[in-house]
N, C-alpha and C. Protein backbone atom coordinates (compact mmCIF):
# COMPACT_ATOMS: atom_id res chain seq x y z
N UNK A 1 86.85 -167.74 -27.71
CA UNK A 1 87.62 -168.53 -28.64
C UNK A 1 86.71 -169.57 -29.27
N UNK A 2 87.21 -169.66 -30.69
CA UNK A 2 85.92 -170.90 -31.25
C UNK A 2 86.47 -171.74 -30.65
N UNK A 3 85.35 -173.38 -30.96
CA UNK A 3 85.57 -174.62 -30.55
C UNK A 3 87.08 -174.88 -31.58
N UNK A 4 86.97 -174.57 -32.06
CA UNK A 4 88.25 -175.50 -33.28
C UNK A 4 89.70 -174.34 -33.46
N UNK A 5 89.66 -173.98 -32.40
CA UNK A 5 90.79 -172.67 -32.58
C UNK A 5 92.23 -173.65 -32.42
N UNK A 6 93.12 -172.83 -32.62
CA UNK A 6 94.48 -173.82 -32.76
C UNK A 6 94.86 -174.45 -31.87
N UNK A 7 96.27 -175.00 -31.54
CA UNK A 7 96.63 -175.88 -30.89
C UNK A 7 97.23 -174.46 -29.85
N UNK A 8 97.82 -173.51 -30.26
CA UNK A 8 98.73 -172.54 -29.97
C UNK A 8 97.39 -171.79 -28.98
N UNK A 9 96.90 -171.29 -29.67
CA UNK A 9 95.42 -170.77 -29.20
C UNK A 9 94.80 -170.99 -28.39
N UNK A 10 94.64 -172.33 -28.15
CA UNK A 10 94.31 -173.12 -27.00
C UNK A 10 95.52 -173.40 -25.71
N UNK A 11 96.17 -173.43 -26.03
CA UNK A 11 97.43 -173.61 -25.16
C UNK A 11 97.79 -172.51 -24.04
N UNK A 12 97.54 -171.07 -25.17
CA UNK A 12 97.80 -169.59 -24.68
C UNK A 12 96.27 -168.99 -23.49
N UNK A 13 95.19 -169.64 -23.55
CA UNK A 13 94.26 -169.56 -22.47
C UNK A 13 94.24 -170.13 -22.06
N UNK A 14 95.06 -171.79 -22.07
CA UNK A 14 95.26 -172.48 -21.00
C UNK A 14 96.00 -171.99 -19.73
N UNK A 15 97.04 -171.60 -20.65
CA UNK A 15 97.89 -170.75 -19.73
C UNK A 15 97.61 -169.77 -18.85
N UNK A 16 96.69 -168.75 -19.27
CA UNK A 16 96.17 -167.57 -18.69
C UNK A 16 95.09 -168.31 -17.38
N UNK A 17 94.63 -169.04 -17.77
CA UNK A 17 93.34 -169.85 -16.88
C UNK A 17 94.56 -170.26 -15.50
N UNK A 18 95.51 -171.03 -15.75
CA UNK A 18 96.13 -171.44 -14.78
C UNK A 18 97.16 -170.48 -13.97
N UNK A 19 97.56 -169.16 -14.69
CA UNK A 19 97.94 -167.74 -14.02
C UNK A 19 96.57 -167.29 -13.38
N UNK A 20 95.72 -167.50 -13.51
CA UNK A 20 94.78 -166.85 -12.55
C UNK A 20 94.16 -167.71 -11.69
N UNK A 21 94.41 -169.08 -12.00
CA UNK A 21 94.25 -169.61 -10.75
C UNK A 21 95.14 -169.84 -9.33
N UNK A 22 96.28 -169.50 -10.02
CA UNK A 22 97.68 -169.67 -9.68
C UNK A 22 97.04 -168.14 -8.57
N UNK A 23 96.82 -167.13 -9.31
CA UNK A 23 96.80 -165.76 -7.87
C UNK A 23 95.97 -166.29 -6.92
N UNK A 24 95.40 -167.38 -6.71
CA UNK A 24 93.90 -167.40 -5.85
C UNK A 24 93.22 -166.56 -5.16
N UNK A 25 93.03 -165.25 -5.83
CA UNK A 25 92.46 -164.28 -5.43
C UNK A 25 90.55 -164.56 -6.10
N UNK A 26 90.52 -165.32 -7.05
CA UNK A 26 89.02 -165.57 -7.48
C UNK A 26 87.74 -166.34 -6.16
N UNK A 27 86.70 -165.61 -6.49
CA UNK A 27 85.72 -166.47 -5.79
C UNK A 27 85.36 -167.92 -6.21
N UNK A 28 84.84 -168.83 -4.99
CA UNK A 28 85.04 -170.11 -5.62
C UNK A 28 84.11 -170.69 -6.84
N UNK A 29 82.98 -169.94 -7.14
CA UNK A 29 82.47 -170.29 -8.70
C UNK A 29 83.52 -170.17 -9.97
N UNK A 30 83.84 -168.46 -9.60
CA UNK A 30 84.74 -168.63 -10.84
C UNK A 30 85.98 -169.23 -10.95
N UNK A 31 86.13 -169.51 -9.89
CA UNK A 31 87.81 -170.62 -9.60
C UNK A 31 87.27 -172.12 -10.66
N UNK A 32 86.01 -172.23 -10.19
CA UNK A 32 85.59 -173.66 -10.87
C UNK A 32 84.81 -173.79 -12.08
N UNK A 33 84.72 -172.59 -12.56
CA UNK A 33 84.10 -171.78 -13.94
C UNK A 33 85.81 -171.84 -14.86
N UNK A 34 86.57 -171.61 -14.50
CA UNK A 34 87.77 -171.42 -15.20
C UNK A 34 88.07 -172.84 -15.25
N UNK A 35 88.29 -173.81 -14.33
CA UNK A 35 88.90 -174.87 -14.08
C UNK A 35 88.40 -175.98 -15.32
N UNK A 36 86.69 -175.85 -14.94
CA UNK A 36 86.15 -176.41 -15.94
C UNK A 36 86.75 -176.32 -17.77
N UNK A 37 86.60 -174.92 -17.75
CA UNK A 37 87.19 -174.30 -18.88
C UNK A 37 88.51 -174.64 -18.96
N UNK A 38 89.16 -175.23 -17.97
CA UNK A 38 91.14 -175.47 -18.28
C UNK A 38 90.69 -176.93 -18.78
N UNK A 39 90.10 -177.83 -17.99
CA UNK A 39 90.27 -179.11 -18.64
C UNK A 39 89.81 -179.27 -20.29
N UNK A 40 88.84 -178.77 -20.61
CA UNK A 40 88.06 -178.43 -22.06
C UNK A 40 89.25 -178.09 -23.22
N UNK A 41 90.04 -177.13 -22.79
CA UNK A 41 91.45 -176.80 -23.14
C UNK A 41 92.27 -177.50 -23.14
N UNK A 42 92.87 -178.61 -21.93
CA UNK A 42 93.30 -179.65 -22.24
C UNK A 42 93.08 -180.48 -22.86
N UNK A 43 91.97 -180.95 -23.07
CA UNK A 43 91.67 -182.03 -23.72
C UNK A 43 92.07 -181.55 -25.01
N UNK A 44 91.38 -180.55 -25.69
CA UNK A 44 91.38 -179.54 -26.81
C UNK A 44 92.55 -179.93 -27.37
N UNK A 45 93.94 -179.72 -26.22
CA UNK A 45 95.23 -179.50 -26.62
C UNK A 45 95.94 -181.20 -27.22
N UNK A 46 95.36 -182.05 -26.08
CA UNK A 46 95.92 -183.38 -26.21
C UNK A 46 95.33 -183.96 -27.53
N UNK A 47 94.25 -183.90 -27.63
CA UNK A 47 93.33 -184.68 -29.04
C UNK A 47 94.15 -183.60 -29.77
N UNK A 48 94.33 -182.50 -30.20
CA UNK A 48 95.16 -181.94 -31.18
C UNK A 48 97.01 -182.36 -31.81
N UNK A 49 97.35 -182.87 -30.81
CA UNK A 49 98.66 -183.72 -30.44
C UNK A 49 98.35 -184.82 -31.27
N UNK A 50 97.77 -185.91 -30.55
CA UNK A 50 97.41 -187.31 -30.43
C UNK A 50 97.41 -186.96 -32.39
N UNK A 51 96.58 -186.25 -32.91
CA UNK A 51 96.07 -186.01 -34.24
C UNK A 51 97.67 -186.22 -35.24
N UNK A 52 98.14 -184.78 -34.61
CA UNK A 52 100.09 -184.72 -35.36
C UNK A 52 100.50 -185.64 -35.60
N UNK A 53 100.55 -186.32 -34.11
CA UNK A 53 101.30 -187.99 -33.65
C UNK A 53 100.76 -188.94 -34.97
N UNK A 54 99.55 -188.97 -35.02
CA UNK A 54 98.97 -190.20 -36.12
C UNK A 54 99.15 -189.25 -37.83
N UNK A 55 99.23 -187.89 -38.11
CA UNK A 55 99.88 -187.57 -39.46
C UNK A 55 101.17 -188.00 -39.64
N UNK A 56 102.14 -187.79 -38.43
CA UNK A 56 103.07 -187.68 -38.64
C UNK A 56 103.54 -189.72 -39.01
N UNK A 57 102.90 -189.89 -38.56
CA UNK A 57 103.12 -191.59 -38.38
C UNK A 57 102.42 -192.17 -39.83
N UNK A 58 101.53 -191.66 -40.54
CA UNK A 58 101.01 -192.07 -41.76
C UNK A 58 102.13 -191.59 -42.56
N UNK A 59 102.95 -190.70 -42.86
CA UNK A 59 103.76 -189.64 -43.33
C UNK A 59 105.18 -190.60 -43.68
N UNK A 60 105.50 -191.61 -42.30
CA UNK A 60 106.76 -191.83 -42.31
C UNK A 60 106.60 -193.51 -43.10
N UNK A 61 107.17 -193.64 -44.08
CA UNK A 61 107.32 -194.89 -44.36
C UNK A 61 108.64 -195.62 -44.36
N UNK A 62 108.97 -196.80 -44.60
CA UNK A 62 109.75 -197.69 -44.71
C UNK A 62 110.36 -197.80 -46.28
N UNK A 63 111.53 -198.93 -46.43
CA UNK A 63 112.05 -198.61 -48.18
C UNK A 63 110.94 -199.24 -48.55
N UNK A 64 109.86 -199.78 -48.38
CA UNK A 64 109.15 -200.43 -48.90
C UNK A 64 107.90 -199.82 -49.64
N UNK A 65 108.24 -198.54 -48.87
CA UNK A 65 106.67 -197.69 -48.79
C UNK A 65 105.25 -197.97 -48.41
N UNK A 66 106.21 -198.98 -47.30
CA UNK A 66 105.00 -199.08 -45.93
C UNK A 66 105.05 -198.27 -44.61
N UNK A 67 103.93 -197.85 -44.00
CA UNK A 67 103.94 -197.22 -43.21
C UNK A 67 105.12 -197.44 -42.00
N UNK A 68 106.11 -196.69 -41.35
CA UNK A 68 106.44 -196.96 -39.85
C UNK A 68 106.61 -195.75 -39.22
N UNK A 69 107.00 -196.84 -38.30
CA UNK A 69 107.25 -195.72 -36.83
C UNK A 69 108.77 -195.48 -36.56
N UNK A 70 108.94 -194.27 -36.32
CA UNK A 70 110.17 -193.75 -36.14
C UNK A 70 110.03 -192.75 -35.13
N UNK A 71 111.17 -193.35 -33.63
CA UNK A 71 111.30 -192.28 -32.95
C UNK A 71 111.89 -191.31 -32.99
N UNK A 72 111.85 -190.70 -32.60
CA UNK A 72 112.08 -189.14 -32.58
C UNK A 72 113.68 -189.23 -31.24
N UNK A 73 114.70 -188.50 -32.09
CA UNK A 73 116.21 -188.83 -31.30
C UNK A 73 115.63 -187.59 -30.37
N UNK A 74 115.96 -187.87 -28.86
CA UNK A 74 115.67 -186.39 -27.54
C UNK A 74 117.29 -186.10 -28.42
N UNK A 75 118.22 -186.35 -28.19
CA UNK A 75 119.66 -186.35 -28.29
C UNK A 75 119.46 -185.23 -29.35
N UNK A 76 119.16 -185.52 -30.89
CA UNK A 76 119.24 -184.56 -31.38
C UNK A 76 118.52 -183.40 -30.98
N UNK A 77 116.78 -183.99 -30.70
CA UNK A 77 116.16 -182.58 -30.65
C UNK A 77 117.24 -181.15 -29.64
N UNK A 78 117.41 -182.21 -28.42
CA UNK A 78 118.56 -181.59 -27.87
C UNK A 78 119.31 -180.40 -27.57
N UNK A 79 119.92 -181.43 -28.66
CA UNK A 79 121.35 -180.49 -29.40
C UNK A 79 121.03 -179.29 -30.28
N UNK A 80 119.46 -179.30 -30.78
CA UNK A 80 119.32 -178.24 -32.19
C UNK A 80 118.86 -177.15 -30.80
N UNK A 81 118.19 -177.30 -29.34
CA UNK A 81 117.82 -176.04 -28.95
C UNK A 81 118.61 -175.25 -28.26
């Protein structure tokens, strides 16, 4: 996978990394060959977030058409799944 592959992309061999650590059938290099490789992925995943979080926050303004912050209702998200 490239360095700059998606958020989705990254997420989906995160996943796989932690199903195979999950069998613990690996020897202990590659247990810590993958592991290495899960955090790299995490990080990957969180700085890709953190990124949304600050578009999405430049994005939202006030009547003023100054920047704010607006939370996000759980209540609705919720209700739409």
């Amino acid at each position: 996978m490239s360095k700059n592959g998606s958020f989705e992309e990254s997420l989906e061999a995160l996943e796989e990394i932690v199903t195979r650590l999950e069998e613990g059938d690996l020897p202990l290099e590659k247990s810590l060959e993958l592991f290495e490789e899960g955090v790299k992925l995490s990080r990957r995943c969180q700085e890709k977030l953190a990124a949304a979080e600050r578009r999405i926050e430049m994005l939202v303004k006030d009547a003023e058409g100054n920047p704010a912050l607006e939370a996000f209702e759980e209540e609705a998200m919720d209700s739409e799944q």
